[in-house]
N, C-alpha and C. Protein backbone atom coordinates (compact mmCIF):
# COMPACT_ATOMS: atom_id res chain seq x y z
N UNK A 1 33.30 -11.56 -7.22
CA UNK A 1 32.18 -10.80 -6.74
C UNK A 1 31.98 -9.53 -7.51
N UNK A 2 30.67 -8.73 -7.63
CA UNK A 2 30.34 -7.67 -8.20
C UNK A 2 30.55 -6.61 -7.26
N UNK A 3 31.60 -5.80 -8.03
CA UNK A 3 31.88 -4.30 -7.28
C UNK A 3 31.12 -3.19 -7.39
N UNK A 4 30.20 -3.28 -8.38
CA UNK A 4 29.45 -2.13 -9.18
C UNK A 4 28.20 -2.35 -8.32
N UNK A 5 27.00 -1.48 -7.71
CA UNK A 5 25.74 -1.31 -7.51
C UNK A 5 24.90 -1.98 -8.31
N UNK A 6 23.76 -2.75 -8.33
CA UNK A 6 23.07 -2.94 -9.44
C UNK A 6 22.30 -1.93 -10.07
N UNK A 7 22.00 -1.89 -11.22
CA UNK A 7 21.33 -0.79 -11.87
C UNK A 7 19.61 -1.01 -12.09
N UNK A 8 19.04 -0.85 -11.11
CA UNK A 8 17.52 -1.52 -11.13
C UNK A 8 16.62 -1.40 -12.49
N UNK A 9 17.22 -0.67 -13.15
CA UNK A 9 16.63 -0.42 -14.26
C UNK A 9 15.23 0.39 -14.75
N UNK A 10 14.53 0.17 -16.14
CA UNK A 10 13.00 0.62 -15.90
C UNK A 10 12.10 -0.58 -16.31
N UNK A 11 12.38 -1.62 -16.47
CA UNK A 11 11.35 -2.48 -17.27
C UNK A 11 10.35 -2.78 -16.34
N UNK A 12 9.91 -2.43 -15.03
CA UNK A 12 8.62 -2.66 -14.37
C UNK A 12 9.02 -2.10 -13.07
N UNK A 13 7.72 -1.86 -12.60
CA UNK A 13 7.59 -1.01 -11.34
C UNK A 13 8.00 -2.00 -10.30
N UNK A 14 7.35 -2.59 -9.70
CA UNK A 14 7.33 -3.76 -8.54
C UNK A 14 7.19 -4.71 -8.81
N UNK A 15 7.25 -6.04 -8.18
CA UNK A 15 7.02 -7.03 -7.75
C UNK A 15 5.80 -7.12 -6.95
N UNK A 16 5.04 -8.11 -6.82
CA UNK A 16 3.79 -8.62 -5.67
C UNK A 16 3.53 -9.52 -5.35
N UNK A 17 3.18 -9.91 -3.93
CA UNK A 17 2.89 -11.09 -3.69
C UNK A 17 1.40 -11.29 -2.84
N UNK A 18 1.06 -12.27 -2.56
CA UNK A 18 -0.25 -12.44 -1.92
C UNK A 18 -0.12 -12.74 -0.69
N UNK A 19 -1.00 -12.40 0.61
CA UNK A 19 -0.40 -13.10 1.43
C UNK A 19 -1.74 -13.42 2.65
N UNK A 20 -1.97 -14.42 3.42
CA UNK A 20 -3.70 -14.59 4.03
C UNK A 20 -3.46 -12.91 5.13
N UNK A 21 -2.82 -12.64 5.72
CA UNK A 21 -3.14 -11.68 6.38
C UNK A 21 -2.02 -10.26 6.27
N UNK A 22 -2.48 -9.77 5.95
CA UNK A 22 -1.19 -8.57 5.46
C UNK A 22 -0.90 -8.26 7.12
N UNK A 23 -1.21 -8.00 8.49
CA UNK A 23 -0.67 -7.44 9.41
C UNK A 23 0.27 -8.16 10.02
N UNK A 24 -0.30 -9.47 10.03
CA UNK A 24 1.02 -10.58 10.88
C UNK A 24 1.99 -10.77 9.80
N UNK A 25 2.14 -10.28 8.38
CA UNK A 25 3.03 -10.60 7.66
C UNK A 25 3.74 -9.81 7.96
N UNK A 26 2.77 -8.09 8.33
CA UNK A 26 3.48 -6.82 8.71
C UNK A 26 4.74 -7.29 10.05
N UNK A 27 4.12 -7.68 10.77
CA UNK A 27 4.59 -8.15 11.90
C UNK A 27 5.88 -8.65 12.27
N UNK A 28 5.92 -9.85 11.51
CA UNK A 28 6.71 -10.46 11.46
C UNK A 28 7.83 -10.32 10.25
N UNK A 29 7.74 -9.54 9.57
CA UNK A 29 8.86 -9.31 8.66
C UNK A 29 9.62 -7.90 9.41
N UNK A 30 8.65 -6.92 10.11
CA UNK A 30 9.14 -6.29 11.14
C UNK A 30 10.19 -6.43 11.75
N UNK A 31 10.00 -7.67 12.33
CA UNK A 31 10.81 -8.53 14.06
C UNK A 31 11.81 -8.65 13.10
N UNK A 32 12.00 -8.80 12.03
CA UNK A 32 13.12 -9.35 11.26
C UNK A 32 14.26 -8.32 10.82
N UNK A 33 13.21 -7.13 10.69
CA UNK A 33 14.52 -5.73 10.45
C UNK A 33 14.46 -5.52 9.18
N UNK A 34 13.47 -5.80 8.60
CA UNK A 34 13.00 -4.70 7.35
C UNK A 34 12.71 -4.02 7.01
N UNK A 35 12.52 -3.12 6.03
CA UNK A 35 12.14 -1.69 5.83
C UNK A 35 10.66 -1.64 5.39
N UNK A 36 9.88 -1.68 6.30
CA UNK A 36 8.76 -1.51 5.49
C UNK A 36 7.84 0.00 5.46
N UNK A 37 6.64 0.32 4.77
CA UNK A 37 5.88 0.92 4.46
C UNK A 37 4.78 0.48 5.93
N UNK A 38 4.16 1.46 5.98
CA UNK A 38 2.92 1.13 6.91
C UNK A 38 1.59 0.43 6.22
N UNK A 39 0.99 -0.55 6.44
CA UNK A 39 -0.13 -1.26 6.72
C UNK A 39 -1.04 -0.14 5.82
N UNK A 40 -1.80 -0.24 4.64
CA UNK A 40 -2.76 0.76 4.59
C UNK A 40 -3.90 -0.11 3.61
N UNK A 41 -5.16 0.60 3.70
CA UNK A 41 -6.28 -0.06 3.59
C UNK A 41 -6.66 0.76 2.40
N UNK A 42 -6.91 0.40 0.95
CA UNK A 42 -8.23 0.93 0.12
C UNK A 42 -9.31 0.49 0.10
N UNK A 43 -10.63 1.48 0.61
CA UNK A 43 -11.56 1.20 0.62
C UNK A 43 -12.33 2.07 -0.87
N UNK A 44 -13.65 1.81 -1.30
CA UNK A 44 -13.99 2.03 -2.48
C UNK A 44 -15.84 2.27 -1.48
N UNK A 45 -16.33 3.24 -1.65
CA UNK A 45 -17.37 3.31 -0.96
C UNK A 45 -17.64 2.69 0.39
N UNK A 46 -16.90 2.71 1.24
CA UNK A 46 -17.31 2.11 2.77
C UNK A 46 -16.89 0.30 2.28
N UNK A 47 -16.48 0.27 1.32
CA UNK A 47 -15.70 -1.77 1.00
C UNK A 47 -14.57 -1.35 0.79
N UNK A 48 -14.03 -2.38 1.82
CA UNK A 48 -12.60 -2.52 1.53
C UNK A 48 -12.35 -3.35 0.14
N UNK A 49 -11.44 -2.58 -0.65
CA UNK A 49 -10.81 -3.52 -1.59
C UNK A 49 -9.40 -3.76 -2.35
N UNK A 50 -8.55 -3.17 -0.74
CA UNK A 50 -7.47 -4.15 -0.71
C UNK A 50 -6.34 -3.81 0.39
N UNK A 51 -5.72 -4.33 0.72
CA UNK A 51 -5.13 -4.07 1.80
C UNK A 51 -3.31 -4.67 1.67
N UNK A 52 -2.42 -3.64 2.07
CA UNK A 52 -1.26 -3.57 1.21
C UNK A 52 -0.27 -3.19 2.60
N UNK A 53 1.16 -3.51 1.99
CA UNK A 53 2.38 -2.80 2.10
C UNK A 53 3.48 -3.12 1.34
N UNK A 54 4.52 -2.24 1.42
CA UNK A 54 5.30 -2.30 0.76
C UNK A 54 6.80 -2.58 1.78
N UNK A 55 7.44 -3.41 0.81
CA UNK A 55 8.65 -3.54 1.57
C UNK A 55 9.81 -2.92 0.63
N UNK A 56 11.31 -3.45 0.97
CA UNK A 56 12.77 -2.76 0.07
C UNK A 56 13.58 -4.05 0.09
N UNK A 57 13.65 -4.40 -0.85
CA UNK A 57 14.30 -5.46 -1.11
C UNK A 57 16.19 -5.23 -0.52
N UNK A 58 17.25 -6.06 -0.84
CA UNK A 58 18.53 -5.08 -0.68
C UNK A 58 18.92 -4.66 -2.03
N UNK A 59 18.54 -5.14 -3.18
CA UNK A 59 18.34 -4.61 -4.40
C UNK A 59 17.94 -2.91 -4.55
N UNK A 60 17.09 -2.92 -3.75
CA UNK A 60 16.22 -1.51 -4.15
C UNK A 60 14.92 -1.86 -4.42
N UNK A 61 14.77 -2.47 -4.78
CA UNK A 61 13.54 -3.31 -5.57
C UNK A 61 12.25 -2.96 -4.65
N UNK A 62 11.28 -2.89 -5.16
CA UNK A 62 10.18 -2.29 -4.28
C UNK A 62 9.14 -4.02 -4.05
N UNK A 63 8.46 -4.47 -3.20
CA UNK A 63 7.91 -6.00 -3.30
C UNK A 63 6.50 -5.33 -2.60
N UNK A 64 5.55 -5.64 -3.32
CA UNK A 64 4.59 -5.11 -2.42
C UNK A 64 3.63 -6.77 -1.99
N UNK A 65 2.78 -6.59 -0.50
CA UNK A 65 2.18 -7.35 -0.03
C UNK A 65 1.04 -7.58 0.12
N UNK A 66 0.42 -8.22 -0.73
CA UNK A 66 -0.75 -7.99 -0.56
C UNK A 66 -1.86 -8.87 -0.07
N UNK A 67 -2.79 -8.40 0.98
CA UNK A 67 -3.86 -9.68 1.31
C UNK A 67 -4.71 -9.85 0.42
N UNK A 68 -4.59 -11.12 0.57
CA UNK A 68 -5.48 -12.24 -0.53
C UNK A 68 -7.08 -12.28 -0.09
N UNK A 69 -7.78 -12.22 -0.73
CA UNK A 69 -9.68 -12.42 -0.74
C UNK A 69 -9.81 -10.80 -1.31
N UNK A 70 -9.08 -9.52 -1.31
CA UNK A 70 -9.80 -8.02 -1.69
C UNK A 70 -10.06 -8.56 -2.78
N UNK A 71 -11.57 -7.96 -3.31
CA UNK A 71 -12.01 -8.33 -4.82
C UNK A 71 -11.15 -7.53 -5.86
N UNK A 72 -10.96 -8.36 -6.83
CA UNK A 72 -9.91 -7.86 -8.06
C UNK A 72 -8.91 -8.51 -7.27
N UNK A 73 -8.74 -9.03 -6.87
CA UNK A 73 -6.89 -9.13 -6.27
C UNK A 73 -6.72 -10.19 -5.58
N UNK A 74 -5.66 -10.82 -6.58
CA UNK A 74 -5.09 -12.08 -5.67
C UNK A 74 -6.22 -13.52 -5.17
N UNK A 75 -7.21 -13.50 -5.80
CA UNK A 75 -8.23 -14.51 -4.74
C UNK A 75 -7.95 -15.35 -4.40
């Protein structure tokens, strides 16, 4: 087994994934005992265009969530 921490390194910021509803994903990864970020919405003139959170891997690793249909993202 590895005794040492991993060293997350710099070669990229996050990870992402898509997902149909970011709140019940919120939800339910919740119930589970994860660390997450709160639920937050970018809107761009009164349109939403995209809707996110972030979780913590046990790595460190940052995974962000994102709902699928915001334009630019994920369709």
């Amino acid at each position: 087994g590895c005794t040492e921490p991993y060293d997350l390194g710099n070669g990229y910021g996050h990870l992402a994934v898509s997902v149909e509803d970011a709140a019940a994903e919120h939800a339910r990864l919740h119930k589970e005992g994860l660390t997450l970020t709160p639920v937050k919405t970018l809107e761009n003139n009164g349109r939403v265009i995209g809707t996110f959170f972030f979780l913590t891997d046990p790595d460190g690793y940052k995974i962000e969530v994102l709902q699928r249909g915001a334009p630019g993202r994920f369709v």
